[in-house]
N, C-alpha and C. Protein backbone atom coordinates (compact mmCIF):
# COMPACT_ATOMS: atom_id res chain seq x y z
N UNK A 1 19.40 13.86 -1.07
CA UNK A 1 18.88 12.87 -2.01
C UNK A 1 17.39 12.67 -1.77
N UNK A 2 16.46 12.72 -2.74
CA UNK A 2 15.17 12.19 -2.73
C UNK A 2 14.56 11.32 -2.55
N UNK A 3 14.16 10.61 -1.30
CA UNK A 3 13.59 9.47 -0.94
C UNK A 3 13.40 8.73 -2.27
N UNK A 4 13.63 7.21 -2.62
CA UNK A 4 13.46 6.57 -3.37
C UNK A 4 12.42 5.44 -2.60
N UNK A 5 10.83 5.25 -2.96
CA UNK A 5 10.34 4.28 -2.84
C UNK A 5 10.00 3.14 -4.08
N UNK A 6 9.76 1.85 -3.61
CA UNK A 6 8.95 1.10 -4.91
C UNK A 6 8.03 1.34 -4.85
N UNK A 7 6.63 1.30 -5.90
CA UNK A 7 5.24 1.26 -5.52
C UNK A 7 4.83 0.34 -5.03
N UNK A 8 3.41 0.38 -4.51
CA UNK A 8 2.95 -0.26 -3.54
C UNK A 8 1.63 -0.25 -3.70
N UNK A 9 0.63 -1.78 -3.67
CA UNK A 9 -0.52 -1.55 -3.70
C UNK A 9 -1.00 -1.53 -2.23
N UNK A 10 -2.06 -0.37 -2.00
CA UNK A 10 -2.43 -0.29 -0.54
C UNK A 10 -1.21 -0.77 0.47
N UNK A 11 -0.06 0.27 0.67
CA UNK A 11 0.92 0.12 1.16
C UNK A 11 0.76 0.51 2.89
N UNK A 12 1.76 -0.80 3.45
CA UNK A 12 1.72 -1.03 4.72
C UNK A 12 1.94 -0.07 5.86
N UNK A 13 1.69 0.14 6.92
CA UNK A 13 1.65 1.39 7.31
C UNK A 13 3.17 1.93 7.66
N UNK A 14 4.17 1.06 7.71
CA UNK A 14 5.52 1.35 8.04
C UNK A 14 6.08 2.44 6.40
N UNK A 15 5.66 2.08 5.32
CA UNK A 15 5.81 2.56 4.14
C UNK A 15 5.42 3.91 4.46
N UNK A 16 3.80 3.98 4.95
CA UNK A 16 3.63 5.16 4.45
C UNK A 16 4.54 6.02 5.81
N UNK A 17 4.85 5.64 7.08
CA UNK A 17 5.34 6.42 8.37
C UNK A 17 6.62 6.68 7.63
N UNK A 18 7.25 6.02 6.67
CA UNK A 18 8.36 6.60 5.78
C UNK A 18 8.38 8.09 5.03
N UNK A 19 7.47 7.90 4.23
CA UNK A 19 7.12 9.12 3.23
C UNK A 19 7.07 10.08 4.07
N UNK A 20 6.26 9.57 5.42
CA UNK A 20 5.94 11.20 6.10
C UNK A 20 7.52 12.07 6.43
N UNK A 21 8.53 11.35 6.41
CA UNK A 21 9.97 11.95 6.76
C UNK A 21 10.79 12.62 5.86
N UNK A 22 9.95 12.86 4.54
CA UNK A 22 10.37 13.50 3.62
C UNK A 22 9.15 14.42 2.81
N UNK A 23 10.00 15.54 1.87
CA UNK A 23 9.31 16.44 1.31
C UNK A 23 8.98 16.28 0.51
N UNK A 24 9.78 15.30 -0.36
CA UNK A 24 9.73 14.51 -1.56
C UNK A 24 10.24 13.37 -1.87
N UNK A 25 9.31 12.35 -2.67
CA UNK A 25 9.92 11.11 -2.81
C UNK A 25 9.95 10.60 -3.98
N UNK A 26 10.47 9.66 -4.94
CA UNK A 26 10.62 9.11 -6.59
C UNK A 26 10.03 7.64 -6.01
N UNK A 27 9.23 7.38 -6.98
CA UNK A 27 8.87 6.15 -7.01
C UNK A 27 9.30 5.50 -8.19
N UNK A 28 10.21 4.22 -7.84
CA UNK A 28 10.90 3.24 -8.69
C UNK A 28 10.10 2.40 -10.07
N UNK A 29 10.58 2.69 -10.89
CA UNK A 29 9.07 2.17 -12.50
C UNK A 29 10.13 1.48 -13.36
N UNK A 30 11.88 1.76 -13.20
CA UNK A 30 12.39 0.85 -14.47
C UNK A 30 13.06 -0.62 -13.63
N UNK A 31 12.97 -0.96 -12.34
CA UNK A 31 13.42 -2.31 -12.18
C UNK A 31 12.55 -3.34 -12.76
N UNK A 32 13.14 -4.21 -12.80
CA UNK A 32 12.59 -5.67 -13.02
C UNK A 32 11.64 -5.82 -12.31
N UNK A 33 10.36 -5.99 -12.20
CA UNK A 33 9.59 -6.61 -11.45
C UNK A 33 9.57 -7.50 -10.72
N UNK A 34 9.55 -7.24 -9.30
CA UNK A 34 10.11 -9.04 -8.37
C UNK A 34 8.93 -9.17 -7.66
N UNK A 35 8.75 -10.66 -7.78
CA UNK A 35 7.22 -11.38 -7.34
C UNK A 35 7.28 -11.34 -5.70
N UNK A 36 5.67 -11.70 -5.46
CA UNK A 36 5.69 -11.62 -3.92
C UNK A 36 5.90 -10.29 -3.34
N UNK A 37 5.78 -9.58 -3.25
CA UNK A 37 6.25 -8.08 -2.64
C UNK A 37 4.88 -7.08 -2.73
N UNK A 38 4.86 -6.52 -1.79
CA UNK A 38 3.87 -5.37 -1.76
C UNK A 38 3.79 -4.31 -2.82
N UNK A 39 4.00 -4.26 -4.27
CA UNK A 39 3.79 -4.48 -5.07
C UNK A 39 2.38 -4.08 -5.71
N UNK A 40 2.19 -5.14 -5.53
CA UNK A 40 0.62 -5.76 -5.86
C UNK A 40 0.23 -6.61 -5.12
N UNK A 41 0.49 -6.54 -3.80
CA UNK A 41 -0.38 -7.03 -2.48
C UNK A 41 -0.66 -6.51 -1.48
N UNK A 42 -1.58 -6.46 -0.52
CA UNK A 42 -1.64 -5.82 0.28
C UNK A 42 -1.97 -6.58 1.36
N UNK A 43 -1.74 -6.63 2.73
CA UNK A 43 -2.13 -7.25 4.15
C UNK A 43 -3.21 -6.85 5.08
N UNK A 44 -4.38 -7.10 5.03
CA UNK A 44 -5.77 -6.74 6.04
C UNK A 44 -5.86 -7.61 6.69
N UNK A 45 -6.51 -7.35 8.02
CA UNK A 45 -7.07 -8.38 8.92
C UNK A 45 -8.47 -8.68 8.51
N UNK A 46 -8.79 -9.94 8.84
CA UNK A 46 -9.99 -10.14 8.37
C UNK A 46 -10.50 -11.17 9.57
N UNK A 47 -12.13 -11.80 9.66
CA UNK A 47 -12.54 -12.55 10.92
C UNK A 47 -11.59 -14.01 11.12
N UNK A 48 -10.60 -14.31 10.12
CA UNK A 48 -10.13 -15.32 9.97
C UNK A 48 -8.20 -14.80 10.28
N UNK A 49 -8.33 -14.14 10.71
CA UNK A 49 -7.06 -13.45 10.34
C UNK A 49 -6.59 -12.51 9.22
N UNK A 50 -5.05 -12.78 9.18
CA UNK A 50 -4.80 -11.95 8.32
C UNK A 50 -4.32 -12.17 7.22
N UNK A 51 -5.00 -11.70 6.51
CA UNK A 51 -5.21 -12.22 4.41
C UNK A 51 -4.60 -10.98 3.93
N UNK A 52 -3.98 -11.61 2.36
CA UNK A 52 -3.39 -10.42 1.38
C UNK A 52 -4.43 -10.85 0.48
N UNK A 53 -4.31 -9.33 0.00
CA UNK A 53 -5.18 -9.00 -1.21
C UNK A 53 -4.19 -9.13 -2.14
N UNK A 54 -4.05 -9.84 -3.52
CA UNK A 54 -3.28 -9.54 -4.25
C UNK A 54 -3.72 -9.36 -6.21
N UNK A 55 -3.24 -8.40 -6.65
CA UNK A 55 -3.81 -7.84 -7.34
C UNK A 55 -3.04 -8.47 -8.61
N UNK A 56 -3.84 -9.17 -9.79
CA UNK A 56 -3.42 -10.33 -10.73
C UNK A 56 -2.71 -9.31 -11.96
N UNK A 57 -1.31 -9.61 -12.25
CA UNK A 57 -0.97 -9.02 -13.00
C UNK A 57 -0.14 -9.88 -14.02
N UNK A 58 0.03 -9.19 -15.40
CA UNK A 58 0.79 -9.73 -16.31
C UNK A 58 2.02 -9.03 -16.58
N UNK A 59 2.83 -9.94 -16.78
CA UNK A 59 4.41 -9.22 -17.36
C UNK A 59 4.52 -9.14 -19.14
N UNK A 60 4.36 -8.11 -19.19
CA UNK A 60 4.42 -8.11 -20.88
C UNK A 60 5.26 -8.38 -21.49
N UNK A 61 6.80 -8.36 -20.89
CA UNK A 61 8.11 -8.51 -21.54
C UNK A 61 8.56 -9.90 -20.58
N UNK A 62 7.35 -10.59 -20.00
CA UNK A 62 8.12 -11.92 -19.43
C UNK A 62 8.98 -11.72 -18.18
N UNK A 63 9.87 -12.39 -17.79
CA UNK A 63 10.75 -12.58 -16.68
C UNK A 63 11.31 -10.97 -16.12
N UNK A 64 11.64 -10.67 -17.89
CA UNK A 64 12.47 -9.15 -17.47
C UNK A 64 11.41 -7.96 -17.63
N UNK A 65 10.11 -8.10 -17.64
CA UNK A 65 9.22 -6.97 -17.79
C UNK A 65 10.03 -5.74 -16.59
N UNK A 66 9.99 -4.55 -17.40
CA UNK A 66 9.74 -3.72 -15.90
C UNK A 66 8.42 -3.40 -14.96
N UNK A 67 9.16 -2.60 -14.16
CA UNK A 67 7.77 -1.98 -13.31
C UNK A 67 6.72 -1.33 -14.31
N UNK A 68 6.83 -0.26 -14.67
CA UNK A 68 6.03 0.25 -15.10
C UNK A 68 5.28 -0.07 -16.84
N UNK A 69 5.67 -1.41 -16.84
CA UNK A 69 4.85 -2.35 -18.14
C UNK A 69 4.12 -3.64 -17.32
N UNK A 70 4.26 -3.34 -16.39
CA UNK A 70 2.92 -4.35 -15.89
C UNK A 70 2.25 -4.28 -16.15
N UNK A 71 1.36 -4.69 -16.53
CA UNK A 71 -0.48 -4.90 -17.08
C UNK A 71 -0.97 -5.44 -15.98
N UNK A 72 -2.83 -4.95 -15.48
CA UNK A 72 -3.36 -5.65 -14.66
C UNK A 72 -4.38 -6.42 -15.07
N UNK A 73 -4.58 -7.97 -14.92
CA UNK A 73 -5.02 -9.01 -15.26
C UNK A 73 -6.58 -9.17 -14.72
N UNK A 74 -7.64 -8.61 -16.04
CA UNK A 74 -8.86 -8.58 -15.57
C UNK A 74 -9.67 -9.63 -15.80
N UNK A 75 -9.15 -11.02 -15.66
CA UNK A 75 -9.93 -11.93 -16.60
C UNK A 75 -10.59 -12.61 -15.04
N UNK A 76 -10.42 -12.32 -13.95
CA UNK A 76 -11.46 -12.46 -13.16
C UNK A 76 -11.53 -10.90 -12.31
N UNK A 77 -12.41 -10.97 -11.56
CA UNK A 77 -13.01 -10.10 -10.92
C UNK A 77 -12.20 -9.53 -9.94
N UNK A 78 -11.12 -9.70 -9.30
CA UNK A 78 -10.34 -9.45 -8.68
C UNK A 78 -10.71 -7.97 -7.75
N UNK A 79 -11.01 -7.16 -8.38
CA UNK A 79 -11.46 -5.61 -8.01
C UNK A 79 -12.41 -5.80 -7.09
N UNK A 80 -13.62 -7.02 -7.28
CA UNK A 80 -14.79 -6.80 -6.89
C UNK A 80 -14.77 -7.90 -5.66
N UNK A 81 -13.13 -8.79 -5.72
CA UNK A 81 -13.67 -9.29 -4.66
C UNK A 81 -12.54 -8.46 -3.79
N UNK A 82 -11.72 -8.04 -3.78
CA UNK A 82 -10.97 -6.70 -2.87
C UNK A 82 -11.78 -6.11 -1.93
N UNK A 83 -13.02 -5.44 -2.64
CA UNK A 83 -13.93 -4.68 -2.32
C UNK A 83 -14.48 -4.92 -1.57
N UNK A 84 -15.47 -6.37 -1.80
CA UNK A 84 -16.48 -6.72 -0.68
C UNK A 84 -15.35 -7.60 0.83
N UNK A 85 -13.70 -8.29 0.30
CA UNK A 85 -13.37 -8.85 1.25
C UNK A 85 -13.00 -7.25 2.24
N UNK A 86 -13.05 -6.26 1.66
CA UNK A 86 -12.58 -5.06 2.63
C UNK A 86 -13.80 -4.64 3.35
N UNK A 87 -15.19 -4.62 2.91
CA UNK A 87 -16.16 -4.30 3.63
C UNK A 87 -16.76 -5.93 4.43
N UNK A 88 -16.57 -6.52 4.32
CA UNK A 88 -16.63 -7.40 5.25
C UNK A 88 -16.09 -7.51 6.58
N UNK A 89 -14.35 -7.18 5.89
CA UNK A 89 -13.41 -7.04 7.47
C UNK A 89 -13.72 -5.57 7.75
N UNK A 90 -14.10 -4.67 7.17
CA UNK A 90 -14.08 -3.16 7.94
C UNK A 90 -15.46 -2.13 8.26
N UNK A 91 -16.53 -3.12 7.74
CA UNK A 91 -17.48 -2.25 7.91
C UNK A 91 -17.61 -2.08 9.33
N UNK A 92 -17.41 -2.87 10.09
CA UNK A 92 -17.58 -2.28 11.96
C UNK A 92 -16.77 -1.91 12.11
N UNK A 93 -15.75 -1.36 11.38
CA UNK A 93 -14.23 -0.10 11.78
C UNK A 93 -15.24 1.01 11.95
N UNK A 94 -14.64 2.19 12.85
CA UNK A 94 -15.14 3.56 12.78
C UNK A 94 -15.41 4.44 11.73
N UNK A 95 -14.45 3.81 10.51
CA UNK A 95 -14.14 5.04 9.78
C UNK A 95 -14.84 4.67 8.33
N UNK A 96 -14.92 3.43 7.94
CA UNK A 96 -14.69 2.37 6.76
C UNK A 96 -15.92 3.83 6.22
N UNK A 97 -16.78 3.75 6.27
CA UNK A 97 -17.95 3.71 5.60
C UNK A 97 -17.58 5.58 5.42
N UNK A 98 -16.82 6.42 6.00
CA UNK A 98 -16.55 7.57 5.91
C UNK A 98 -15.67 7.62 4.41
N UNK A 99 -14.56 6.73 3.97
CA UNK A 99 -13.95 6.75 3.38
C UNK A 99 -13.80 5.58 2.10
N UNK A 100 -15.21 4.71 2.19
CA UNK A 100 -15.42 3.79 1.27
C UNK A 100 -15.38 4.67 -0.30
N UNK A 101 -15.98 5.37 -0.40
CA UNK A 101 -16.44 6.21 -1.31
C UNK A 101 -15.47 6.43 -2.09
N UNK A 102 -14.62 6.79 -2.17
CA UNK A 102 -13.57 7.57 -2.49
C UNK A 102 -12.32 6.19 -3.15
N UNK A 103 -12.25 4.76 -2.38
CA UNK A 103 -11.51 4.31 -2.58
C UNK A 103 -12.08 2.76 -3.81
N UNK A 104 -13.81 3.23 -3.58
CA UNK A 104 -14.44 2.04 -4.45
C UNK A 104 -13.97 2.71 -6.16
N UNK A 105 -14.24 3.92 -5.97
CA UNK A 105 -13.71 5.09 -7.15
C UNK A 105 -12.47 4.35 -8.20
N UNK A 106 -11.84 4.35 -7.03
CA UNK A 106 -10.53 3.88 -7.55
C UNK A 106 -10.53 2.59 -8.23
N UNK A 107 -10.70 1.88 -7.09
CA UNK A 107 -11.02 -0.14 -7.21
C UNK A 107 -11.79 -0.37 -8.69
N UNK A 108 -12.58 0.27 -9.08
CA UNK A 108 -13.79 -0.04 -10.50
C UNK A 108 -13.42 0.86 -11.79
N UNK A 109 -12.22 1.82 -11.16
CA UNK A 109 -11.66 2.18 -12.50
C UNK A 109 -11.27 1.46 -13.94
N UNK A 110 -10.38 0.12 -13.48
CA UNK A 110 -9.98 -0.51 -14.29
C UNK A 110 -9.05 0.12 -15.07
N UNK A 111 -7.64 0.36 -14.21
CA UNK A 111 -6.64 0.84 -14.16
C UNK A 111 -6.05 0.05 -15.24
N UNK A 112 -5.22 0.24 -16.57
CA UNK A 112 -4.71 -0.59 -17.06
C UNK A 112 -3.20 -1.26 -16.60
N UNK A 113 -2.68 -0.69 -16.20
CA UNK A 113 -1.22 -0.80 -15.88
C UNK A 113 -1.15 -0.82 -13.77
N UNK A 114 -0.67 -1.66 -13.35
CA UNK A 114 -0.58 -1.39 -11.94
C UNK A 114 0.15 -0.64 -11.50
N UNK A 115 1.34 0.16 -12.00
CA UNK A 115 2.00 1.31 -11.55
C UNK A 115 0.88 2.77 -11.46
N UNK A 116 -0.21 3.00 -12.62
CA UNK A 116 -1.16 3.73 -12.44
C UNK A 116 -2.08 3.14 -11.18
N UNK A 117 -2.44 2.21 -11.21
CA UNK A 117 -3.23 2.10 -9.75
C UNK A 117 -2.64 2.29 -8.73
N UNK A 118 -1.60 2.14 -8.54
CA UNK A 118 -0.82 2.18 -7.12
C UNK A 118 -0.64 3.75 -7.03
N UNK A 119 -0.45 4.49 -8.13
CA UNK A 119 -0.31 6.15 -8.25
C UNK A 119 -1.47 6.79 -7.47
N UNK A 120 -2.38 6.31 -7.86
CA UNK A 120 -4.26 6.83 -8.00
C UNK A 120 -4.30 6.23 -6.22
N UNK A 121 -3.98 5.39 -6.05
CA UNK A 121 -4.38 4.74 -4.26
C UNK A 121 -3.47 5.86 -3.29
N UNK A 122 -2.16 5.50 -3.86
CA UNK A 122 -1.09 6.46 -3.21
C UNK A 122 -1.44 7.67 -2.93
N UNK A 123 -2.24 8.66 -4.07
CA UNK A 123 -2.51 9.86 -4.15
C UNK A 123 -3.98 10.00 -3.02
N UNK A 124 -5.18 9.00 -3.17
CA UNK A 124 -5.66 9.14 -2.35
C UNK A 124 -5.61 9.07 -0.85
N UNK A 125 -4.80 8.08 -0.61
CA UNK A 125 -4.23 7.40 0.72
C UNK A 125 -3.52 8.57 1.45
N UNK A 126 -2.72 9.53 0.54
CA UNK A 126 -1.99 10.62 1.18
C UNK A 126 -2.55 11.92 1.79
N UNK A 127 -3.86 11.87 0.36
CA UNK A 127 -4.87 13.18 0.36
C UNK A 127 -5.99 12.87 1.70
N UNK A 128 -6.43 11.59 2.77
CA UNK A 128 -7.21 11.21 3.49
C UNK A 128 -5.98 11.47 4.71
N UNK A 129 -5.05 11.18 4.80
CA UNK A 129 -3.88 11.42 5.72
C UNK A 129 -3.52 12.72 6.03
N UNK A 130 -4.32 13.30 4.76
CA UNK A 130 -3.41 15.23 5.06
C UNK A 130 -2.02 15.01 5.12
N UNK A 131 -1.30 14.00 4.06
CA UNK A 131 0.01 14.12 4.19
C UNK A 131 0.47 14.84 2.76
N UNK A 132 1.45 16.04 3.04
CA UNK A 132 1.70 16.64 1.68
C UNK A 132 3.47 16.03 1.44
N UNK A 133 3.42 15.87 0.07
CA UNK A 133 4.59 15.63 -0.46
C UNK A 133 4.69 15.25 -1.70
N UNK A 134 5.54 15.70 -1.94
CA UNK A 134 6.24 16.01 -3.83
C UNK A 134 6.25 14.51 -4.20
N UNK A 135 5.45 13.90 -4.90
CA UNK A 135 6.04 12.60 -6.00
C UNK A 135 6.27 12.67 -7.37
N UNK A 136 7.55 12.13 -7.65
CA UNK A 136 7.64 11.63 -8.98
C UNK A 136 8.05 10.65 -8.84
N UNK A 137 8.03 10.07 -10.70
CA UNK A 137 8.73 8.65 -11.03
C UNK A 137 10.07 8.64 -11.14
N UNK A 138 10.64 7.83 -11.39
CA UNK A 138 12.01 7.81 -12.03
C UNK A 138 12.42 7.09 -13.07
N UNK A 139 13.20 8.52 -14.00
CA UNK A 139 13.60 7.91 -15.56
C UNK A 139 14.06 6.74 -15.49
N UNK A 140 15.25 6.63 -15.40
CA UNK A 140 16.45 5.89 -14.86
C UNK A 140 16.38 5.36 -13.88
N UNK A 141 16.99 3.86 -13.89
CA UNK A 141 17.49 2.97 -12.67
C UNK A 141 18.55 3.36 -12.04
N UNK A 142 17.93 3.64 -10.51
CA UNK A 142 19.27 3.86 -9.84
C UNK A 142 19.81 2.80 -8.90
N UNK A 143 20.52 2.23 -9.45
CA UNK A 143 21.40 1.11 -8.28
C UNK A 143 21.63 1.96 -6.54
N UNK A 144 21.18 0.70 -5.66
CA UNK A 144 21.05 0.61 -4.74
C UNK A 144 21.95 1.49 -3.84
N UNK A 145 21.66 2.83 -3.01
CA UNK A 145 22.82 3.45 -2.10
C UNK A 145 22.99 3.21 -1.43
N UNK A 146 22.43 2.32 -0.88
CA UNK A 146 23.06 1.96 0.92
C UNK A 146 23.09 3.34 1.53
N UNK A 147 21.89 3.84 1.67
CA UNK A 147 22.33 5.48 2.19
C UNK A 147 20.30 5.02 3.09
N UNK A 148 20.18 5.72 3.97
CA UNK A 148 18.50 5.49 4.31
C UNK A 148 17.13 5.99 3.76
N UNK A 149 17.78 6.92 2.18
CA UNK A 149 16.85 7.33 2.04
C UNK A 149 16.47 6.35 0.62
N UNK A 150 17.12 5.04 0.15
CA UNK A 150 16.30 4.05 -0.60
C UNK A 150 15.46 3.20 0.44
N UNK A 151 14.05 2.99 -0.23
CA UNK A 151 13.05 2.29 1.12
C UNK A 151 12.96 1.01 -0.08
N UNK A 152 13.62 1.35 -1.57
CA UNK A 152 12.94 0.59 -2.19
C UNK A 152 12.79 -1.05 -2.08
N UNK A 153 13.80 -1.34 -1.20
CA UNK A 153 13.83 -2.89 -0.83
C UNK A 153 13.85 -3.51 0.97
N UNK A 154 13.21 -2.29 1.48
CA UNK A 154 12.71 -2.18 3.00
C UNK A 154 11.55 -3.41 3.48
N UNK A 155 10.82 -2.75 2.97
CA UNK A 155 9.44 -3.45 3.05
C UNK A 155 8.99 -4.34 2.50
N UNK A 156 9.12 -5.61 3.46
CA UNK A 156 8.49 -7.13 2.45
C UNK A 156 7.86 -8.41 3.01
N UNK A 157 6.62 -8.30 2.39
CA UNK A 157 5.86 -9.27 3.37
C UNK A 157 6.29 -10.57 4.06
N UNK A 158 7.45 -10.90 3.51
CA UNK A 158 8.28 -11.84 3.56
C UNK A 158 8.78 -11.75 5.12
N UNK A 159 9.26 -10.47 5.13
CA UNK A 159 9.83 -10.13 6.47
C UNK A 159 9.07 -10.52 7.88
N UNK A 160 9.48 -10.46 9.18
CA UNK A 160 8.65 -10.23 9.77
C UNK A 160 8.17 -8.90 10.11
N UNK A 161 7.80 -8.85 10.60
CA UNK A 161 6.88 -7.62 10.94
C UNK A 161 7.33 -6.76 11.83
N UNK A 162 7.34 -5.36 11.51
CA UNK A 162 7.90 -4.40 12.15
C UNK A 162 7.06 -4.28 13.76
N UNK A 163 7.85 -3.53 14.92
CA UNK A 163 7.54 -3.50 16.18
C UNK A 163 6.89 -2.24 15.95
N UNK A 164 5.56 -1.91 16.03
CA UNK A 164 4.66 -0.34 15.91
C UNK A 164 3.71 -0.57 17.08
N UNK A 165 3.62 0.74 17.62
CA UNK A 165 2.58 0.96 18.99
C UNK A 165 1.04 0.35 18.56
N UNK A 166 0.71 -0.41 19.28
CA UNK A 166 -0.66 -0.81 19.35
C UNK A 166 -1.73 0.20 18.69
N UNK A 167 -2.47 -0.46 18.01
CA UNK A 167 -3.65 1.28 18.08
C UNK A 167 -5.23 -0.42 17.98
N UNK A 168 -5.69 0.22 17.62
CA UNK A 168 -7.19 -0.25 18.11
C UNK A 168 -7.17 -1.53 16.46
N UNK A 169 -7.40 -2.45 16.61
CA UNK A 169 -7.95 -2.84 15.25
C UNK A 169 -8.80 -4.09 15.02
N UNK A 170 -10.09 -3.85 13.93
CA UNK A 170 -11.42 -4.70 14.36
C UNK A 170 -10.91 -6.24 14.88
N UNK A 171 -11.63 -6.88 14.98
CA UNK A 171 -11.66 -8.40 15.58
C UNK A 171 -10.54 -8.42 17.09
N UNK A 172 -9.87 -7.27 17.56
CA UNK A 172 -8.64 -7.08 18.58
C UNK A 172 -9.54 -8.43 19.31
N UNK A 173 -11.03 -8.78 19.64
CA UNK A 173 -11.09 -9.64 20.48
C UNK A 173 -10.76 -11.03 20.16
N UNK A 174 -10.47 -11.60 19.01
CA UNK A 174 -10.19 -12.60 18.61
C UNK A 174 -8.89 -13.10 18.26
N UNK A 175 -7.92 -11.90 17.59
CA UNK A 175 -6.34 -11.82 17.13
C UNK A 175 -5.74 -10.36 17.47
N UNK A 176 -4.59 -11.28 18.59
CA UNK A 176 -3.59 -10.27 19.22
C UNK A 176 -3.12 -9.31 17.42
N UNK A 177 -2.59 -7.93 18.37
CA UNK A 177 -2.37 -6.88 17.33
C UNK A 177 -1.14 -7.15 16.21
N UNK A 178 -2.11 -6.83 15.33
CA UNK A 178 -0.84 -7.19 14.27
C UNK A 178 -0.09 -5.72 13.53
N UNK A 179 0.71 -5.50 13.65
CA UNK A 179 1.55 -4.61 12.98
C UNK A 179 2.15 -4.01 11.24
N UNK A 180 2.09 -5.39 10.14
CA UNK A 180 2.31 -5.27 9.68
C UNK A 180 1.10 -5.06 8.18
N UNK A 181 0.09 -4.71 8.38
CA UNK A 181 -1.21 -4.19 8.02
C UNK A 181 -0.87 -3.11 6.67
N UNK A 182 -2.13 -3.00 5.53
CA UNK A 182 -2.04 -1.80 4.80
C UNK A 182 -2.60 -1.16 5.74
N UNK A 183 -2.24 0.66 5.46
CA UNK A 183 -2.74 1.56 6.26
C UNK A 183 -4.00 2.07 6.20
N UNK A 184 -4.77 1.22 5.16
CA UNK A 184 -6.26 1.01 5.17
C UNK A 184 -6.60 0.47 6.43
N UNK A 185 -5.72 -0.08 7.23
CA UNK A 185 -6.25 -0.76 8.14
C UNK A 185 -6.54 0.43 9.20
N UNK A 186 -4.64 0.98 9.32
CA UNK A 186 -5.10 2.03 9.71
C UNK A 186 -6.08 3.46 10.22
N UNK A 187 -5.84 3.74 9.00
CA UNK A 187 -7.26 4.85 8.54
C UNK A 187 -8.57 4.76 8.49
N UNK A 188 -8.73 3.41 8.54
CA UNK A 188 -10.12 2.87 8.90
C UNK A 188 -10.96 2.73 10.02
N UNK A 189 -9.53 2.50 10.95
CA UNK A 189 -9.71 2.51 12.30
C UNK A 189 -9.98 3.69 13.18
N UNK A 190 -8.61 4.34 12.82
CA UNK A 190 -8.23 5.69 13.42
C UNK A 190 -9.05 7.13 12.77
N UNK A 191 -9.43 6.54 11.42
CA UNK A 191 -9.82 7.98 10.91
C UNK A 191 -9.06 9.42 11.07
N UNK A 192 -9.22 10.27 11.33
CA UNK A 192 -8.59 11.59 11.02
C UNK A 192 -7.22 11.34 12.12
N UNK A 193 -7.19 10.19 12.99
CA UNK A 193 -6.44 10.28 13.97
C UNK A 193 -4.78 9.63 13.51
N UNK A 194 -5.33 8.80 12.50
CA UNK A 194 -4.15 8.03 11.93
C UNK A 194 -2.81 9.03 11.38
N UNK A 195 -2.77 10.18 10.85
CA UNK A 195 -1.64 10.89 10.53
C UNK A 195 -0.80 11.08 11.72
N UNK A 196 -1.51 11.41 13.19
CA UNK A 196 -0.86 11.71 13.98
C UNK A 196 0.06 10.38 14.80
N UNK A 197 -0.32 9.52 14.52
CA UNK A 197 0.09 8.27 14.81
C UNK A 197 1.16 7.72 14.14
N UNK A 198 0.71 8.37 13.13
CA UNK A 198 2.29 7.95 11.60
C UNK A 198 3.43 8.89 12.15
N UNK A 199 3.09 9.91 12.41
CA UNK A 199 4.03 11.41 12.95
C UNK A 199 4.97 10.62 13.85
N UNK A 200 4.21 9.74 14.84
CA UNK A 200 5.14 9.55 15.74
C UNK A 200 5.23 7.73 15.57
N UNK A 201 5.77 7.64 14.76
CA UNK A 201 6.45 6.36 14.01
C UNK A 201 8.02 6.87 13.59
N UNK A 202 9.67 6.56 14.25
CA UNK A 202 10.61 6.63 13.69
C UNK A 202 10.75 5.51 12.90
């Protein structure tokens, strides 16, 4: 069976140490949209701790919109403050300024739909990882297998936070290590080193 994930904006690093365990994965576009969820949020550390970014969206069909009719809500700036709250917390990372480029690209597109942005991040996030693997969407809703290869209701900020090996991350002198981070945090840190770190994530 083909890994089934939900999308994910700037998805947490346990998400992506998932994908790496497969050749191919479907990303979920006809459920209902459920609020709060990584989604359209994402978790960075910042000098204050740790803040979600969350990315303002509309349901076009209301309560029962699906995934992939989300609209993203440009009536404030949202993109632009993502941007500068990420170079604020990461410009003294090792890596930030190696890989800003590439992800401001994305951020100022003005993606209409958030299933396309999360595609376009995903695709870059994988292509900076050197991680290869087959994605598609999926036509059809597939009810839940209880089998390990649905992640689609794994990961949720709600949760606490998964137990992952320490690695280096900015402000470490101010706030003990936090685990449950986008892998921007990651890759920011670690740079080319971060795939190998995901490798050895069960």
């Amino acid at each position: 069976m083909t890994a089934l994930f939900s999308t994910a904006y700037l998805p947490p690093v346990q998400y992506v140490a998932a994908i790496l365990q497969h050749t191919g994965i479907q990303i979920e576009t006809t459920e209902t949209f459920p609020k709060q969820t990584y989604r359209n949020r994402a978790l960075i550390m910042t000098a204050g701790g740790v803040r979600p970014l969350i990315v303002p969206v509309v349901r076009t069909q209301g309560n029962h919109s699906r995934t992939e009719d989300i609209a993203i809500d440009y009536r404030t700036r949202w993109n632009v403050v993502h941007l500068r709250t990420l170079e604020a917390a990461y410009a003294a990372s090792p890596y930030y300024f190696y890989y800003k480029d590439g992800l401001c690209t994305i951020l100022e597109s003005r993606h209409e739909r958030l299933l396309e942005l999360n595609q376009s991040l995903l695709h870059w996030l994988l292509k900076c990882l050197k991680i290869h693997v087959e994605i598609a969407l999926t036509a059809d809703w597939l009810p839940p297998a209880g089998s390990p290869s649905d992640y689609r209701y794994a990961f949720s900020p709600k949760q606490p936070s998964p137990t992952l090996p320490p690695y280096y991350q900015v402000f470490s002198d101010r706030h003990p290590f936090s685990p449950g981070l986008s892998v921007l945090d990651l890759l920011f840190n670690l740079g080319p080193e971060a795939a190998n770190y995901l490798k050895n994530i069960t």
